[in-house]
PDB file of N, CA and C in Angstrom:
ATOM      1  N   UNK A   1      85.810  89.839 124.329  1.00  0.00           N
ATOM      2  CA  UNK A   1      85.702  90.102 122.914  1.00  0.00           C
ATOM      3  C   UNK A   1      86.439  89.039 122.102  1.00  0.00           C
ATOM      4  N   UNK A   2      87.320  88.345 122.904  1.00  0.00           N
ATOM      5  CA  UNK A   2      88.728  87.715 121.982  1.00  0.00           C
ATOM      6  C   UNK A   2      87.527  85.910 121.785  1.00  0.00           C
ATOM      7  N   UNK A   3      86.696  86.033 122.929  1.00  0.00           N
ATOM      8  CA  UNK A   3      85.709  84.163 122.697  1.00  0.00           C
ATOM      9  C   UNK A   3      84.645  84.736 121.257  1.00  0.00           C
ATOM     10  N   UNK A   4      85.195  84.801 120.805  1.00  0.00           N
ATOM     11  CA  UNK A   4      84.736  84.960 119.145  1.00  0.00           C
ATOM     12  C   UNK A   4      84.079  83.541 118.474  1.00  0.00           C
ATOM     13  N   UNK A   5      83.011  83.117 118.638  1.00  0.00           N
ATOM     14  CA  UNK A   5      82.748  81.999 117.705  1.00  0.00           C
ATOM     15  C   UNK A   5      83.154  81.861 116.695  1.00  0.00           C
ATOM     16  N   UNK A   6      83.285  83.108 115.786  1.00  0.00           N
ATOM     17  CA  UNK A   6      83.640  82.461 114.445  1.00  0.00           C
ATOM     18  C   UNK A   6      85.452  82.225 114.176  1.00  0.00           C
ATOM     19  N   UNK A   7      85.560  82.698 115.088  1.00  0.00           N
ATOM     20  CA  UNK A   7      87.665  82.794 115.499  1.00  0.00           C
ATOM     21  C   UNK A   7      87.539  81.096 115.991  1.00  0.00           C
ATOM     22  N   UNK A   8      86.970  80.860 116.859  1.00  0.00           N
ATOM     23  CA  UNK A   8      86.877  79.429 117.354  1.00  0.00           C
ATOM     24  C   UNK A   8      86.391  78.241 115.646  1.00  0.00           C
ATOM     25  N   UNK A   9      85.691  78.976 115.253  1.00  0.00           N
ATOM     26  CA  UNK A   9      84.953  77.419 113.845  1.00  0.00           C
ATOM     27  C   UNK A   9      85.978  77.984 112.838  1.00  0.00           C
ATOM     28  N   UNK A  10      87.043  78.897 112.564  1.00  0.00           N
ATOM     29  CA  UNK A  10      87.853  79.176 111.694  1.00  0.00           C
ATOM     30  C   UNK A  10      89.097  78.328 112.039  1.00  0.00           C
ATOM     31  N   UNK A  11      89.469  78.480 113.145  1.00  0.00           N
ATOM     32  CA  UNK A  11      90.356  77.760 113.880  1.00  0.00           C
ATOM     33  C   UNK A  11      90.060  76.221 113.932  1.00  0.00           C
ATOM     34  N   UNK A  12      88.809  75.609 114.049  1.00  0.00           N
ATOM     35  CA  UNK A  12      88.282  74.203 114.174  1.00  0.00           C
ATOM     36  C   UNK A  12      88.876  73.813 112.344  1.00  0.00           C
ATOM     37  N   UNK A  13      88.582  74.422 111.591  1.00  0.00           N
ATOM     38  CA  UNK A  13      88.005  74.066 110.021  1.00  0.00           C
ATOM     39  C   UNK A  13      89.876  74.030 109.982  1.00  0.00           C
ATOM     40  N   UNK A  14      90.511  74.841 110.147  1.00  0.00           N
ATOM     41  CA  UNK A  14      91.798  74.941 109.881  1.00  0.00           C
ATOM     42  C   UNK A  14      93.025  73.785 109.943  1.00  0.00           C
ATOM     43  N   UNK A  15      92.286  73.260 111.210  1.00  0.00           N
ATOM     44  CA  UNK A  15      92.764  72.115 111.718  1.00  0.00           C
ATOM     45  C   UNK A  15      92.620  70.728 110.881  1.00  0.00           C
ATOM     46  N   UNK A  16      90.985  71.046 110.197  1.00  0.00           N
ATOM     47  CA  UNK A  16      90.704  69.558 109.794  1.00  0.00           C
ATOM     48  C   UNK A  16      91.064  69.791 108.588  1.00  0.00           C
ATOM     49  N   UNK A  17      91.188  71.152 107.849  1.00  0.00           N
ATOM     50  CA  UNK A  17      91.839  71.066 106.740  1.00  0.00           C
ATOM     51  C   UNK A  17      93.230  70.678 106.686  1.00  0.00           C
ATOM     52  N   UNK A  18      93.803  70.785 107.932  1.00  0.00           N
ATOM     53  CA  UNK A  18      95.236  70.429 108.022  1.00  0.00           C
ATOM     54  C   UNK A  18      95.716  68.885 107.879  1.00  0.00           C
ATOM     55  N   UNK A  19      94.783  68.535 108.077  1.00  0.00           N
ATOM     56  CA  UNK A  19      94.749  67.289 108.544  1.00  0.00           C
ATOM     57  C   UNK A  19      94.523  65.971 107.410  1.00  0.00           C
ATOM     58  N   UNK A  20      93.474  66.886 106.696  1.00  0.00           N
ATOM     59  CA  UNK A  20      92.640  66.319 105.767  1.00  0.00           C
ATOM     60  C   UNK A  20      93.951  66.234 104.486  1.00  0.00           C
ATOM     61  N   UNK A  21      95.035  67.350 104.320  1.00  0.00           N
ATOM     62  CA  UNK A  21      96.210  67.397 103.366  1.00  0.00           C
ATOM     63  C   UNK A  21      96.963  66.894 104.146  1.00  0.00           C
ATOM     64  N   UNK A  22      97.428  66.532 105.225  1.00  0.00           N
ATOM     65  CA  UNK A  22      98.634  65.439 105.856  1.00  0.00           C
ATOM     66  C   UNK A  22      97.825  63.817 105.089  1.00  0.00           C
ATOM     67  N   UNK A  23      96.733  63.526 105.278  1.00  0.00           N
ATOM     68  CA  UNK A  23      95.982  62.587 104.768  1.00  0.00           C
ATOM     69  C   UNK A  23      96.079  62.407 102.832  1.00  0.00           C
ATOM     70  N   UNK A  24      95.926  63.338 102.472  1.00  0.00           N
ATOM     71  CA  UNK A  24      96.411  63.187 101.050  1.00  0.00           C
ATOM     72  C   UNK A  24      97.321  63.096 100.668  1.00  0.00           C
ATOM     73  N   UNK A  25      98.757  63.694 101.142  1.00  0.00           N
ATOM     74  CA  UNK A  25     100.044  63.828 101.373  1.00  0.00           C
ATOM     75  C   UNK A  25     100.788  62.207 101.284  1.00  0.00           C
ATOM     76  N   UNK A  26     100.100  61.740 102.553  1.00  0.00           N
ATOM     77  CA  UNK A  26      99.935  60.270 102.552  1.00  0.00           C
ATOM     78  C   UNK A  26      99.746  59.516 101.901  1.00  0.00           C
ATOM     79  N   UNK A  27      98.482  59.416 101.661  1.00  0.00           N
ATOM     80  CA  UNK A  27      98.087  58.884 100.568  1.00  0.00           C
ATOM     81  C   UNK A  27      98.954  58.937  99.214  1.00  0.00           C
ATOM     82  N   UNK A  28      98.969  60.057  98.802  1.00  0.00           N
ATOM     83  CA  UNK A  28     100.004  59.747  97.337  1.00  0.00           C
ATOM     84  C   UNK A  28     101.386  59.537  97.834  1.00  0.00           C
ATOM     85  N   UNK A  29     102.107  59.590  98.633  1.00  0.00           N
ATOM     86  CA  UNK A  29     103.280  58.797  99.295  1.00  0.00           C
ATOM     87  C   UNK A  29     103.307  57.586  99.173  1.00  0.00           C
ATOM     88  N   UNK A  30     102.332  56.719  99.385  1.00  0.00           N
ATOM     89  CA  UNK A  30     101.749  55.318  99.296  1.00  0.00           C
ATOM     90  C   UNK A  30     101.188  55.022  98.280  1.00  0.00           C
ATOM     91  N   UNK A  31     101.206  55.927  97.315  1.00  0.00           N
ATOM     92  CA  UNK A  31     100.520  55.010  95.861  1.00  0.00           C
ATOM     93  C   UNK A  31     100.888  53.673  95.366  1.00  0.00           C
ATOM     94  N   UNK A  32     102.295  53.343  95.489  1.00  0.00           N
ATOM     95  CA  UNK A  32     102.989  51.998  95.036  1.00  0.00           C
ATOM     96  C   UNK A  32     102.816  51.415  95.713  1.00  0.00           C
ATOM     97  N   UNK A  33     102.523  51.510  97.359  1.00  0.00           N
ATOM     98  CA  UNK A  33     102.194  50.439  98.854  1.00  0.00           C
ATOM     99  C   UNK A  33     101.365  49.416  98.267  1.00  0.00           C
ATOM    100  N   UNK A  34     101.470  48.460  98.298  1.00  0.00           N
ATOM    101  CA  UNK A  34     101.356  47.198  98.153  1.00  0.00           C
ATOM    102  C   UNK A  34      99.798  46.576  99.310  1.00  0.00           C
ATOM    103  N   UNK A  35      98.423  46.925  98.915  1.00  0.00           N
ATOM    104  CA  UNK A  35      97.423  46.961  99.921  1.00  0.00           C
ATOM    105  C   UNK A  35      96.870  48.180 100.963  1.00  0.00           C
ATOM    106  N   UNK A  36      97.732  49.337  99.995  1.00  0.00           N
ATOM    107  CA  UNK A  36      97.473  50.759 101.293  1.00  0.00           C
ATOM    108  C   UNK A  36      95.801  50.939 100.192  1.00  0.00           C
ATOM    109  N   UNK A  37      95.508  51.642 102.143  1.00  0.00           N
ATOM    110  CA  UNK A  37      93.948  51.559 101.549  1.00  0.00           C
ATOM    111  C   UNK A  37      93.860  53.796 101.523  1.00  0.00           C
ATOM    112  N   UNK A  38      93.565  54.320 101.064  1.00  0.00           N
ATOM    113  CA  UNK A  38      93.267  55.380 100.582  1.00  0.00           C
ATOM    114  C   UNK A  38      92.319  55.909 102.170  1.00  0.00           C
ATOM    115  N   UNK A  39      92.892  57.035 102.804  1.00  0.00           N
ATOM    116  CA  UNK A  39      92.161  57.679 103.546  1.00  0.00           C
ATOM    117  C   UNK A  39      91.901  58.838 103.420  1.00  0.00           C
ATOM    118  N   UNK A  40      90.694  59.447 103.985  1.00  0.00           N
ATOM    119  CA  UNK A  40      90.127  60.747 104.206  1.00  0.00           C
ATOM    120  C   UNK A  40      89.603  60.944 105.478  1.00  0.00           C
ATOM    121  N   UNK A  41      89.490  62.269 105.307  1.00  0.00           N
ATOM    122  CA  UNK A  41      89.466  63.300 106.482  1.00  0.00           C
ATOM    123  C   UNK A  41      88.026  63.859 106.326  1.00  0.00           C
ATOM    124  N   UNK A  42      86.951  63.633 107.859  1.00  0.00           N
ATOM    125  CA  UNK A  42      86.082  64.204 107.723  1.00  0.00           C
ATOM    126  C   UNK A  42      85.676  65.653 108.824  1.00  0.00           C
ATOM    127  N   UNK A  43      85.262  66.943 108.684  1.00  0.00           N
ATOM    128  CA  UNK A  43      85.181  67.107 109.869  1.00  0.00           C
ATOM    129  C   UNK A  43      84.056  68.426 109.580  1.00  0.00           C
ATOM    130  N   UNK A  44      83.393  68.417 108.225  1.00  0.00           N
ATOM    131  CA  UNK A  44      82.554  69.203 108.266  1.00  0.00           C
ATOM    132  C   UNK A  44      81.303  69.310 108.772  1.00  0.00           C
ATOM    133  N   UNK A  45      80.989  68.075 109.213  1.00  0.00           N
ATOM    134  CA  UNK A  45      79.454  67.369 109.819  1.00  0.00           C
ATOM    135  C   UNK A  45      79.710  67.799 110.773  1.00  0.00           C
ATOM    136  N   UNK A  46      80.761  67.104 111.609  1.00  0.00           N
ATOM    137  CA  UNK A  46      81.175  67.602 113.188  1.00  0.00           C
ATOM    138  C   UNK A  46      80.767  69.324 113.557  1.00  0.00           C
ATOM    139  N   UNK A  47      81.461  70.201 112.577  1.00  0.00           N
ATOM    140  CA  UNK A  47      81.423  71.238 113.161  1.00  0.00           C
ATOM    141  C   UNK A  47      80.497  72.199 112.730  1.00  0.00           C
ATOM    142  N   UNK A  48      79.673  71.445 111.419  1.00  0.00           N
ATOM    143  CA  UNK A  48      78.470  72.167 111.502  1.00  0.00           C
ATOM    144  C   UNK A  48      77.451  72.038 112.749  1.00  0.00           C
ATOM    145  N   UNK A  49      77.035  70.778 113.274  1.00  0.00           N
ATOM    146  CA  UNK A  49      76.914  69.687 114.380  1.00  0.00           C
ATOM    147  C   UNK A  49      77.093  70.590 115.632  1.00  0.00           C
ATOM    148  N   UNK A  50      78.208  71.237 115.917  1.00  0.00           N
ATOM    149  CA  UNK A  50      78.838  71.817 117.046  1.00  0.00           C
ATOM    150  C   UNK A  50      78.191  73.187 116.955  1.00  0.00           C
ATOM    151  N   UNK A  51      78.011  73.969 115.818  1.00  0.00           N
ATOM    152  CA  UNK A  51      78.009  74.885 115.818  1.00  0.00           C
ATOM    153  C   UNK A  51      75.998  75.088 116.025  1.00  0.00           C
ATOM    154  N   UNK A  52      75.424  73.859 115.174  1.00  0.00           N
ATOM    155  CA  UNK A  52      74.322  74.204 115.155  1.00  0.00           C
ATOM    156  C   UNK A  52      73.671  74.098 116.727  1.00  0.00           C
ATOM    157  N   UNK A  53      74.442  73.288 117.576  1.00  0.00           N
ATOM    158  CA  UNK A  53      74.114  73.112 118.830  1.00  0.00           C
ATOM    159  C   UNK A  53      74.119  74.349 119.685  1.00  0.00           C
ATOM    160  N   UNK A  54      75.025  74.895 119.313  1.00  0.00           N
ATOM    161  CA  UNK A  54      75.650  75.812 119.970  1.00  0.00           C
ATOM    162  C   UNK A  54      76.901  75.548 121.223  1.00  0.00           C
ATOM    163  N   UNK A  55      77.426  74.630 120.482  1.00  0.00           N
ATOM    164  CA  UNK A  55      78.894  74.462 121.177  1.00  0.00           C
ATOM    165  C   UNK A  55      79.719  74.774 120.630  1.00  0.00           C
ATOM    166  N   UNK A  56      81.091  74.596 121.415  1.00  0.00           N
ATOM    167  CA  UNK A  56      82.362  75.281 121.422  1.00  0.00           C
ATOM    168  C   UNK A  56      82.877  74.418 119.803  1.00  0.00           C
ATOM    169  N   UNK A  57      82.816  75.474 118.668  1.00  0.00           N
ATOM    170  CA  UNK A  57      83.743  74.579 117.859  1.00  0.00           C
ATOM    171  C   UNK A  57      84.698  74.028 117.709  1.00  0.00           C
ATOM    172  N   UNK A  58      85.228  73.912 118.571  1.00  0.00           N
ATOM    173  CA  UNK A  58      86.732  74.198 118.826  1.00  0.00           C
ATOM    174  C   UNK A  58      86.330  71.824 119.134  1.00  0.00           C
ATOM    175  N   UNK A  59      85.340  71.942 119.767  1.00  0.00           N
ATOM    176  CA  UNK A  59      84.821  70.341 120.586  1.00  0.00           C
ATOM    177  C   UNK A  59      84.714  69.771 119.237  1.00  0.00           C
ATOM    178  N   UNK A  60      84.253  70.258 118.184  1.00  0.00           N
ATOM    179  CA  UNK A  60      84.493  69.179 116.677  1.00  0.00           C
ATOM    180  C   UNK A  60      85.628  68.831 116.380  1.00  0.00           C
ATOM    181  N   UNK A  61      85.473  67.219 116.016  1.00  0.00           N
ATOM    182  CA  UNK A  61      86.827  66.130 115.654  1.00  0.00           C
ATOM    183  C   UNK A  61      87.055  66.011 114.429  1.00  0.00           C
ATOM    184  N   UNK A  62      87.761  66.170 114.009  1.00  0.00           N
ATOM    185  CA  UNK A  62      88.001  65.071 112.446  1.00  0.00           C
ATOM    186  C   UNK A  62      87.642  64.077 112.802  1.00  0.00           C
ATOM    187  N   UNK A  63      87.676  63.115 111.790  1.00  0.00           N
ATOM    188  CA  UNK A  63      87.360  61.575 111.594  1.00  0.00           C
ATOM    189  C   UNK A  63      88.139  61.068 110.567  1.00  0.00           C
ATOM    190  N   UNK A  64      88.603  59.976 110.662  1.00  0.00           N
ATOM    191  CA  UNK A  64      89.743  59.262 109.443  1.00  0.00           C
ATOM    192  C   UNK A  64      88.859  58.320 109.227  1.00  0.00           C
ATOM    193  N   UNK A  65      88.524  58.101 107.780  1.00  0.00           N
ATOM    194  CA  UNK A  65      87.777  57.043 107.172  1.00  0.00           C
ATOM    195  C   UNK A  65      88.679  56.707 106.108  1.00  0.00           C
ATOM    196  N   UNK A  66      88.591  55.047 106.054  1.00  0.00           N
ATOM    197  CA  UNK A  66      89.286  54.652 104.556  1.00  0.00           C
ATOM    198  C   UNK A  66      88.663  54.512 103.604  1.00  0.00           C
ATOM    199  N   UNK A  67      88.641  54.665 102.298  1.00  0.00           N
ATOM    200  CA  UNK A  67      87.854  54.608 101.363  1.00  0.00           C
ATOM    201  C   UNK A  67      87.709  53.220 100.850  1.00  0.00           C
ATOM    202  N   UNK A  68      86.546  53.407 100.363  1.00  0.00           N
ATOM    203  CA  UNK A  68      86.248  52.031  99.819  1.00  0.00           C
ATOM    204  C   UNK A  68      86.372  51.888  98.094  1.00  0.00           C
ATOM    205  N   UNK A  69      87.013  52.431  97.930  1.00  0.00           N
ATOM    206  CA  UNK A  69      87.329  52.762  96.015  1.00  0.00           C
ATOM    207  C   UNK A  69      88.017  51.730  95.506  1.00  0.00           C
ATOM    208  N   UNK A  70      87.619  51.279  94.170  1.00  0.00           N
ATOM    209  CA  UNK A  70      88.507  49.964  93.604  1.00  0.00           C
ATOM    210  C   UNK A  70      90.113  49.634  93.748  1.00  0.00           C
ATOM    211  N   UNK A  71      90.308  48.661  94.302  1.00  0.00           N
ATOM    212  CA  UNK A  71      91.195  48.474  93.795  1.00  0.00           C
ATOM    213  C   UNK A  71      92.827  48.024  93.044  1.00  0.00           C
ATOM    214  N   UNK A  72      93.726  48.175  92.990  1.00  0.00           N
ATOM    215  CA  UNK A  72      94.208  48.206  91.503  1.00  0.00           C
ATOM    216  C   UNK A  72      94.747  46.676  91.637  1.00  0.00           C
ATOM    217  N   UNK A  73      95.917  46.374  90.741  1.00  0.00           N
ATOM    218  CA  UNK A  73      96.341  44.922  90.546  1.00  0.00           C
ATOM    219  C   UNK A  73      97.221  44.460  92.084  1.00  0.00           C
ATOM    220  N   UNK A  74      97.741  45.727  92.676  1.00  0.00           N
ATOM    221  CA  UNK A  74      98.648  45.842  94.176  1.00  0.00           C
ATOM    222  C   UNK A  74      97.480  45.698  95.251  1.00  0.00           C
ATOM    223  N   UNK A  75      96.601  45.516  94.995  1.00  0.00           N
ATOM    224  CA  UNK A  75      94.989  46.090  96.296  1.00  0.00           C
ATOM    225  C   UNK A  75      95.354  47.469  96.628  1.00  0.00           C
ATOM    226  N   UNK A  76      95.953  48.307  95.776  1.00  0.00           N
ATOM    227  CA  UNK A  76      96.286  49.586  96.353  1.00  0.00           C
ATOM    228  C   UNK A  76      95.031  50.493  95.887  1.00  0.00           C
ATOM    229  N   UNK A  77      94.533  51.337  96.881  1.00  0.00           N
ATOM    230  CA  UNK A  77      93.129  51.963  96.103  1.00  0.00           C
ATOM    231  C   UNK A  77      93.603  53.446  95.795  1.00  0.00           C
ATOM    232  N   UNK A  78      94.689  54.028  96.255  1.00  0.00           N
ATOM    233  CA  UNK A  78      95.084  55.132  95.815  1.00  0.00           C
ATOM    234  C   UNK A  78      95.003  55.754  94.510  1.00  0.00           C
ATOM    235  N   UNK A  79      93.884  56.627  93.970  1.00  0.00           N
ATOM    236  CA  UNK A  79      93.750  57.320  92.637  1.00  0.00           C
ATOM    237  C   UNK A  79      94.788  58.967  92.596  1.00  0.00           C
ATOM    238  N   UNK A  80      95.876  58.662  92.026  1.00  0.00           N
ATOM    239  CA  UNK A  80      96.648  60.195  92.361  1.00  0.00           C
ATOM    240  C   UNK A  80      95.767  61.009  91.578  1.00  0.00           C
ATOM    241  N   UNK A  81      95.252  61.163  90.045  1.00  0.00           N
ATOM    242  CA  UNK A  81      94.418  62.044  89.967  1.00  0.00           C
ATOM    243  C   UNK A  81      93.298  62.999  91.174  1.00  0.00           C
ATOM    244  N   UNK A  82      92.655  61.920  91.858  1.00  0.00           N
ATOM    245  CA  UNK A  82      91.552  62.285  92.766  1.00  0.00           C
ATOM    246  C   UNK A  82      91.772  62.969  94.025  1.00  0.00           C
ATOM    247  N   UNK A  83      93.355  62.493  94.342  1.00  0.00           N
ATOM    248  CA  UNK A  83      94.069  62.717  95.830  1.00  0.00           C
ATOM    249  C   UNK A  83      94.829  64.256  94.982  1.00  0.00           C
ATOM    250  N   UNK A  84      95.221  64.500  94.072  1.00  0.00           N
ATOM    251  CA  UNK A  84      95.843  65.779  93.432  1.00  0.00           C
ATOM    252  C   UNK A  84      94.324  66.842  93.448  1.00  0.00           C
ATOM    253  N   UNK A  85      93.410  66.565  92.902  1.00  0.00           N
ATOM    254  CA  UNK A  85      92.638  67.352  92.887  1.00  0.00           C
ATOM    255  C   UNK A  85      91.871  67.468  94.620  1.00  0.00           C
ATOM    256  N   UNK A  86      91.747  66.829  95.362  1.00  0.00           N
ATOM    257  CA  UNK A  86      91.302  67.001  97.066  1.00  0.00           C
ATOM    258  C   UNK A  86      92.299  67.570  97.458  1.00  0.00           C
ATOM    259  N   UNK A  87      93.714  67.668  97.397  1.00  0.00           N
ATOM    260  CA  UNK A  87      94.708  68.624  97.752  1.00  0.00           C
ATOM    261  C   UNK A  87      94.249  69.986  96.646  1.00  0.00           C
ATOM    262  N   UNK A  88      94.349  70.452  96.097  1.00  0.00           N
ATOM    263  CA  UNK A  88      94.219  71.769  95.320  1.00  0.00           C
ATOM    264  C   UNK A  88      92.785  72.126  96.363  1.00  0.00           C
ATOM    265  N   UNK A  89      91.555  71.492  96.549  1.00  0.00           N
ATOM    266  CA  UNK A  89      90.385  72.058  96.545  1.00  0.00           C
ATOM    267  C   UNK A  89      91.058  72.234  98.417  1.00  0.00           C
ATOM    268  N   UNK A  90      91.562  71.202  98.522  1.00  0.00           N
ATOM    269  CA  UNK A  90      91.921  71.285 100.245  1.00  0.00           C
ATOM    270  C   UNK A  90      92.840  72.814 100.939  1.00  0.00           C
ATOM    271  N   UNK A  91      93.843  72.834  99.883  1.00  0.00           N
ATOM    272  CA  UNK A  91      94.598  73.965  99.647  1.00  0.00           C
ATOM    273  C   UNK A  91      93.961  75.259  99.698  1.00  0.00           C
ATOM    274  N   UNK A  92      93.303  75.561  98.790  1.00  0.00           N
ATOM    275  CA  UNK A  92      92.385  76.515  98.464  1.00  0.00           C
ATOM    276  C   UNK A  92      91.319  77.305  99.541  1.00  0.00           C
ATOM    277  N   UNK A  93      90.791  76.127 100.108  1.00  0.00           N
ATOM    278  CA  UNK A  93      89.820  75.843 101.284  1.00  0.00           C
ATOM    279  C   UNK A  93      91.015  76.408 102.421  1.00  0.00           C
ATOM    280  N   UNK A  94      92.233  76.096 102.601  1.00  0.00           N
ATOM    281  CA  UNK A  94      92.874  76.397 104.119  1.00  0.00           C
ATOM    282  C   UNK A  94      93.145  77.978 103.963  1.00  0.00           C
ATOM    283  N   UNK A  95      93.243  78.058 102.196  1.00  0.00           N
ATOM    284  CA  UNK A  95      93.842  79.971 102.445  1.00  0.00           C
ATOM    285  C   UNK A  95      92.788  80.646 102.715  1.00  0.00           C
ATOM    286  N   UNK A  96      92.020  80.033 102.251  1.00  0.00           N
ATOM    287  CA  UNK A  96      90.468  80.846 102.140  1.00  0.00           C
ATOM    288  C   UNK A  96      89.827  81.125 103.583  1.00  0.00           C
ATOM    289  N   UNK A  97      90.254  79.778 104.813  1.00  0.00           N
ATOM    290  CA  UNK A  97      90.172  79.952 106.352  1.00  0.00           C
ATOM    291  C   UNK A  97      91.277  80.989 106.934  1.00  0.00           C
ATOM    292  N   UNK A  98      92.072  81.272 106.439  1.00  0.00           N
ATOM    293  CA  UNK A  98      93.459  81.358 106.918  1.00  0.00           C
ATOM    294  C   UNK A  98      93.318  82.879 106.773  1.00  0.00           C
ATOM    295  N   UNK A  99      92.465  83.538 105.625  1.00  0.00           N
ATOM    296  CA  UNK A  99      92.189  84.689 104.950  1.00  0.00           C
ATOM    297  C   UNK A  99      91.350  85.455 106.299  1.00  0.00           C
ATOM    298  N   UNK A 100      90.268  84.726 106.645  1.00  0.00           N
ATOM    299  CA  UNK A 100      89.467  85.224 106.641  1.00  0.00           C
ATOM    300  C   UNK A 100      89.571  85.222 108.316  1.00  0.00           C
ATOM    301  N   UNK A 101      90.782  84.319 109.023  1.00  0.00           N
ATOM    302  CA  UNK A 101      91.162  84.456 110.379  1.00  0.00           C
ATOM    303  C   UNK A 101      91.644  85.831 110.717  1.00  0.00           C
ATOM    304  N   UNK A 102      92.451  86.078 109.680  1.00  0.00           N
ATOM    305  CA  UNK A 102      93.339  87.386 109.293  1.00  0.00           C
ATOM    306  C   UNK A 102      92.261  88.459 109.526  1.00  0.00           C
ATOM    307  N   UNK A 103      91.357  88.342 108.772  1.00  0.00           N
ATOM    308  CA  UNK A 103      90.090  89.919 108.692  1.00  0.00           C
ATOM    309  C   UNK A 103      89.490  89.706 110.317  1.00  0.00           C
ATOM    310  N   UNK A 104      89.387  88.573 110.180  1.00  0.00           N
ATOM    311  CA  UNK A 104      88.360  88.524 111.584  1.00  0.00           C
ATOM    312  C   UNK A 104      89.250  89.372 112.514  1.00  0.00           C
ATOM    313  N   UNK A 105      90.582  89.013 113.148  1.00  0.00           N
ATOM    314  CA  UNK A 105      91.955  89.434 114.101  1.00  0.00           C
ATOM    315  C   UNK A 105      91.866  90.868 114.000  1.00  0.00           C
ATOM    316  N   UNK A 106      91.929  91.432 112.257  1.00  0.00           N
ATOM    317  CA  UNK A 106      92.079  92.877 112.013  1.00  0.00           C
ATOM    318  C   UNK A 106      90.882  93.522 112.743  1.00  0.00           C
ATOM    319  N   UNK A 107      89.499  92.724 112.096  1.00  0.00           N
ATOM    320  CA  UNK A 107      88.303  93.180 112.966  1.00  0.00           C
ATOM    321  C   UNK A 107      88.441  93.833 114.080  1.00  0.00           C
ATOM    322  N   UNK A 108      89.386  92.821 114.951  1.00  0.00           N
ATOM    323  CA  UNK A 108      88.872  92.852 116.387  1.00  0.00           C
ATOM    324  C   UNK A 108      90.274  94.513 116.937  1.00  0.00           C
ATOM    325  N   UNK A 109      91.524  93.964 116.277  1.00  0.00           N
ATOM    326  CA  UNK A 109      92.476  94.745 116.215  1.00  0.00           C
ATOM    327  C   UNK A 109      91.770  96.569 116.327  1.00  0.00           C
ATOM    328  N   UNK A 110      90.850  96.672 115.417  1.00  0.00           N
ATOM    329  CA  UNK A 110      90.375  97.967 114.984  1.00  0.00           C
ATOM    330  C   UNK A 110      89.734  98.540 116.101  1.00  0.00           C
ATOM    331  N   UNK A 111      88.766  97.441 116.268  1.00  0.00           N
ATOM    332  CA  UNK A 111      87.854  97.580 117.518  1.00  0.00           C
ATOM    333  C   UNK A 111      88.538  97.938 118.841  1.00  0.00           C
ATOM    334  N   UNK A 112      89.357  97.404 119.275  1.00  0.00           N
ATOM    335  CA  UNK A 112      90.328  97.948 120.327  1.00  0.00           C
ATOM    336  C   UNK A 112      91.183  98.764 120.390  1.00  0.00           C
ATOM    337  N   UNK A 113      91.503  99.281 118.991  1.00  0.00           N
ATOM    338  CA  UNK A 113      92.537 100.315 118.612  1.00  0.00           C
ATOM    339  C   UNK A 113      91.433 101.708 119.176  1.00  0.00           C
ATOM    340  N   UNK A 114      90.105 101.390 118.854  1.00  0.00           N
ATOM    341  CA  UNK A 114      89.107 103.057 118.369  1.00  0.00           C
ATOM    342  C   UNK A 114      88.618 103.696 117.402  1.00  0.00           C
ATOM    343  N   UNK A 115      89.773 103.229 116.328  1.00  0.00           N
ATOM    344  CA  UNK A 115      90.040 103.778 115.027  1.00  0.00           C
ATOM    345  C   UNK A 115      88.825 103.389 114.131  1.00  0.00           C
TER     346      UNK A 115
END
């Protein structure tokens, strides 16, 4: 009962959301870096990909891509506006996995309780 697919792609998404805000985190850490190039986190292809196959989500990767965005007088391409707002939506996105790991657990909790 506990090999739950959707416990497994909640758990996958969790990760790359984790990942994806260590990456923004970064990024605006490095805004003044002198040539830092702006990265992101990909991993929704992957695990739609995994899932539509019917594999283990858990087998979807992130991916680190640097962006190719202008830029500034430093070659620094870091936009803190853009990296502030991908953290809020990133944020949002992990409680919203994090929520719904919780119901799934209770789900299963109930189910084995009887109740």
């Amino acid at each position: 009962m506990l090999e739950d697919v959707s416990i497994d792609a909640l758990q996958a998404a969790l990760r790359g959301l984790s990942q994806r805000q260590q990456a923004v985190g970064d990024n605006i850490a490095n805004v003044n870096t002198p040539y830092f190039q702006a990265r992101r986190v990909e991993f929704e292809g992957s695990l739609k990909n995994a899932l539509g196959d019917g594999a283990n989500p858990l087998t979807a990767s992130p991916t680190v891509v640097y962006t190719d965005d202008s830029s500034g007088l430093n070659e620094n391409n870091v936009d803190v506006n853009a990296e502030t707002l991908i953290g809020i939506k990133t944020q949002l996105a992990y409680e919203l996995a994090l929520r719904a790991t919780g119901d799934r657990f209770t789900l299963v909790r109930t189910a084995v309780k009887g109740v």
